[in-house]
N, C-alpha and C. Protein backbone atom coordinates (compact mmCIF):
# COMPACT_ATOMS: atom_id res chain seq x y z
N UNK A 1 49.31 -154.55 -134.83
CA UNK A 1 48.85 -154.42 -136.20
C UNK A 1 49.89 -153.66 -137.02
N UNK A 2 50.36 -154.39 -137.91
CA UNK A 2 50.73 -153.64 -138.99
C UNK A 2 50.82 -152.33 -139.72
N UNK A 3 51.13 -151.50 -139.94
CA UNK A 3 50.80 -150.25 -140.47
C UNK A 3 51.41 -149.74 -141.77
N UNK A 4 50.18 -149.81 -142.50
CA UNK A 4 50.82 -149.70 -143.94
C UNK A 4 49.82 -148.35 -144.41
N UNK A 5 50.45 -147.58 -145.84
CA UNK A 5 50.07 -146.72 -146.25
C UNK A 5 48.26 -146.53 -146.01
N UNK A 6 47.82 -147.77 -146.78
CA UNK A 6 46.06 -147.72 -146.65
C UNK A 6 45.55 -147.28 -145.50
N UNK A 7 46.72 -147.50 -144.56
CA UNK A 7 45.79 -147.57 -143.15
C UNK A 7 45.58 -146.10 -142.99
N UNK A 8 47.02 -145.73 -143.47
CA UNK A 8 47.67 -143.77 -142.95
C UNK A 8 46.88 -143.16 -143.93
N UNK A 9 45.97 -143.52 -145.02
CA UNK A 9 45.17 -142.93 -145.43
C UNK A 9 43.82 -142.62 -144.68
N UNK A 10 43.74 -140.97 -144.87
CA UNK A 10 42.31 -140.48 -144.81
C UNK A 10 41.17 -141.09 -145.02
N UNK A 11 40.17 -140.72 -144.68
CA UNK A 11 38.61 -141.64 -144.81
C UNK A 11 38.48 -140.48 -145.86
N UNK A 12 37.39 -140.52 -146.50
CA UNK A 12 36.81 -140.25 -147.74
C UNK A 12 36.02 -138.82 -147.15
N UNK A 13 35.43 -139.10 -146.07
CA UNK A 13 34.74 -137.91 -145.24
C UNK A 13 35.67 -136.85 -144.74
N UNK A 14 36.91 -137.52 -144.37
CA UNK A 14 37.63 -136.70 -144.03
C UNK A 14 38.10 -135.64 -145.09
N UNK A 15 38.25 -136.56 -146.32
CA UNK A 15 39.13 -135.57 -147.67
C UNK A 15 38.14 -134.59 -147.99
N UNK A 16 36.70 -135.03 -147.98
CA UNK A 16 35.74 -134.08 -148.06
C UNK A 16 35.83 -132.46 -147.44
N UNK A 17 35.79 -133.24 -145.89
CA UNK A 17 36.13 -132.00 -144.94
C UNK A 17 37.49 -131.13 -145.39
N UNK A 18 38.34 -131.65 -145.58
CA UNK A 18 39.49 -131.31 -145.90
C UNK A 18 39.60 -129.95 -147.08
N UNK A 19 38.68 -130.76 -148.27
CA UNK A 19 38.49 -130.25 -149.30
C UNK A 19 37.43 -128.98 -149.22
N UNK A 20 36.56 -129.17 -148.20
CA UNK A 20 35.67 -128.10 -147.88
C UNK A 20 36.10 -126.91 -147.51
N UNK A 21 37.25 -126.95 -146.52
CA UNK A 21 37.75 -126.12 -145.93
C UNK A 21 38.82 -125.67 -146.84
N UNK A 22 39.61 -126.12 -147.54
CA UNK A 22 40.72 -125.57 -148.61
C UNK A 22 39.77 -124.44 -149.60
N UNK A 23 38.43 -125.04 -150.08
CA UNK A 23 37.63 -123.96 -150.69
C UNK A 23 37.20 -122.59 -150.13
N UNK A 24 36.93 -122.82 -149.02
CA UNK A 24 36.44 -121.37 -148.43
C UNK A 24 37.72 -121.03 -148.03
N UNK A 25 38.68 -121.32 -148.00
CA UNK A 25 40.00 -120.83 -147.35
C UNK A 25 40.00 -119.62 -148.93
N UNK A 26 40.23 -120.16 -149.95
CA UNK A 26 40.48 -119.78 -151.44
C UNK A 26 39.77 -118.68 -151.64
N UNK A 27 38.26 -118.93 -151.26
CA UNK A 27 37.20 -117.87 -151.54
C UNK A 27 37.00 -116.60 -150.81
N UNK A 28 37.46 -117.11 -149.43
CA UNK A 28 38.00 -115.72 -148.48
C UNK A 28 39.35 -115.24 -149.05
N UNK A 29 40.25 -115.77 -149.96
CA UNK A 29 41.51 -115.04 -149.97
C UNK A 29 41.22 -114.33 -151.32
N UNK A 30 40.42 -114.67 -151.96
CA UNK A 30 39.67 -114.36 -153.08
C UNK A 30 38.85 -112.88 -152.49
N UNK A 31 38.27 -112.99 -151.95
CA UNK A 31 37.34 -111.95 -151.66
C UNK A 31 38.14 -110.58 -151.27
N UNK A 32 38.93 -111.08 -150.58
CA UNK A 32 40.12 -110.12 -149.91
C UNK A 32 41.03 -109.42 -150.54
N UNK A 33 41.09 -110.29 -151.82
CA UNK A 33 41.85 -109.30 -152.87
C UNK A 33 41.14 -108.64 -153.89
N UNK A 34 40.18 -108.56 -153.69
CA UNK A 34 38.85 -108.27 -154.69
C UNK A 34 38.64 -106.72 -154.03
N UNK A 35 38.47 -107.07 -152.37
CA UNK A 35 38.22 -105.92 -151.46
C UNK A 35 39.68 -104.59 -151.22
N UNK A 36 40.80 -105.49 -151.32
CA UNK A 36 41.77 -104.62 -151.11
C UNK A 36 42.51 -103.75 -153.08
N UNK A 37 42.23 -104.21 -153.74
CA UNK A 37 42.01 -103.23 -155.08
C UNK A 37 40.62 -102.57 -155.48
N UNK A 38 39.81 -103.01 -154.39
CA UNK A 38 38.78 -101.94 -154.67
C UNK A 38 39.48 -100.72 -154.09
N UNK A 39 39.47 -101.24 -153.01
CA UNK A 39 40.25 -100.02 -151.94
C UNK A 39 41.05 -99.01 -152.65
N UNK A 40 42.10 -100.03 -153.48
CA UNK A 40 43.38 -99.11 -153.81
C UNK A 40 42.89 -98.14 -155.14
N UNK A 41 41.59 -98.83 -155.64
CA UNK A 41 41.11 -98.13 -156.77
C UNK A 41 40.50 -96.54 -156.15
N UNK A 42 39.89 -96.99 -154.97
CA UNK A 42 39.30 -95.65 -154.45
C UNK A 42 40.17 -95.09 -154.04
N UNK A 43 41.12 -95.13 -153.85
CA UNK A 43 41.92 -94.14 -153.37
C UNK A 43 42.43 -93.76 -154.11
N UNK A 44 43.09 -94.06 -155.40
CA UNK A 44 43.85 -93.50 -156.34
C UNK A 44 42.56 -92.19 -157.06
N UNK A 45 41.34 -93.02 -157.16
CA UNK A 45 40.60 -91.99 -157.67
C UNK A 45 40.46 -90.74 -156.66
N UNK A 46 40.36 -90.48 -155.02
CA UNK A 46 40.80 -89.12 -154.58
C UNK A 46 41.51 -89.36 -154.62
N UNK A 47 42.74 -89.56 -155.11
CA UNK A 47 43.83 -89.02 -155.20
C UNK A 47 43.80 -87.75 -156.37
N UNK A 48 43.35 -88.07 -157.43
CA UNK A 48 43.24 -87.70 -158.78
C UNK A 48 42.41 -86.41 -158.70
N UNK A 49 41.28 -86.20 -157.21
CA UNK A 49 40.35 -85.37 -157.16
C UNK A 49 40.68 -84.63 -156.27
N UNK A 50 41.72 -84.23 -155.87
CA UNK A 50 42.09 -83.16 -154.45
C UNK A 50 41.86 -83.35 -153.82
N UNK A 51 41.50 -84.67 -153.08
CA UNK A 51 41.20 -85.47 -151.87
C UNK A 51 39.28 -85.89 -151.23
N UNK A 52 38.72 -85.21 -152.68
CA UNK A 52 37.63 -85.73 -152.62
C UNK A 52 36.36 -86.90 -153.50
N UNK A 53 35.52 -87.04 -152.57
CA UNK A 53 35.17 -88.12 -153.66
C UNK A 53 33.72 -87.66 -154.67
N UNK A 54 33.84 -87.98 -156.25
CA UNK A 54 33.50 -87.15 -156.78
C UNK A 54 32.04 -87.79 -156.53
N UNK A 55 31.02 -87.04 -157.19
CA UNK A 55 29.60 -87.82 -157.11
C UNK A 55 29.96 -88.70 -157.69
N UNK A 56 28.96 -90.02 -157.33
CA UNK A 56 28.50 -91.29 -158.02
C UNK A 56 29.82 -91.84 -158.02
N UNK A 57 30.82 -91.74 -157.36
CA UNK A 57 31.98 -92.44 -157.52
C UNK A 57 31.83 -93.91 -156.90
N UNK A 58 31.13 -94.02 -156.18
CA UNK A 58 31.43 -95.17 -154.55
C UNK A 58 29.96 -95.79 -155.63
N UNK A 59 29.42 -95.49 -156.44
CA UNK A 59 28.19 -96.64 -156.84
C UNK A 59 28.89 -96.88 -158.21
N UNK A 60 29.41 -96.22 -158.44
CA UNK A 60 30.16 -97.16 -160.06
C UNK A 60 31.37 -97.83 -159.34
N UNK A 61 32.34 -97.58 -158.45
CA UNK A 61 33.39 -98.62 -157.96
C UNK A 61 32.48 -99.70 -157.19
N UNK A 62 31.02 -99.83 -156.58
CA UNK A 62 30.51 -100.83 -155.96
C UNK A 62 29.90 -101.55 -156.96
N UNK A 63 29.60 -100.97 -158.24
CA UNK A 63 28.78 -101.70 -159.52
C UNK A 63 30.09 -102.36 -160.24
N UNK A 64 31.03 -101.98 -160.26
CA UNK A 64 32.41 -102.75 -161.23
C UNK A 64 32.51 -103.80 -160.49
N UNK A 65 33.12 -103.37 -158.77
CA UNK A 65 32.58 -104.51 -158.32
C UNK A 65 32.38 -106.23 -158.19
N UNK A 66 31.05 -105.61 -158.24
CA UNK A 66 30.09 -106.73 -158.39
C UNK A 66 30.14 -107.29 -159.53
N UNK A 67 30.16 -106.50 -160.67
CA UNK A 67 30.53 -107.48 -161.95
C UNK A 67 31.20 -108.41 -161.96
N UNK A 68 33.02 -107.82 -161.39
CA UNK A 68 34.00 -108.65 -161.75
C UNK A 68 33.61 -109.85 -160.35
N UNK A 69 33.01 -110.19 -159.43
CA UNK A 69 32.78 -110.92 -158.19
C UNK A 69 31.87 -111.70 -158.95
């Protein structure tokens, strides 16, 4: 048999799958940078505090957050 482009094409289910997995790939790399400037935010803030964390600090950096998510 012959082998031409149509053939070397993907099934439709497959691009699906394909496409499924490129999304959560995105949304975990997404999340991860969401999580690692939270991080860097908390730390700069003890930084700023003599190495401690002030009240209510960790529920307004978990409420910003969630906004920007």
């Amino acid at each position: 048999m012959l082998v031409t482009r149509a053939s070397k094409r993907p099934s439709p289910a497959e691009r699906n799958e394909d496409r499924s997995r490129v999304q959560k790939s995105i949304e975990k790399s997404i999340d991860k940078a969401q999580q690692e400037e939270a991080f860097q935010e908390l730390i700069k803030l003890i930084g700023f505090n003599g190495g401690k964390v002030p009240y209510g600090l960790v529920n307004k950096l978990v409420s910003n957050c969630k906004k920007m998510g």
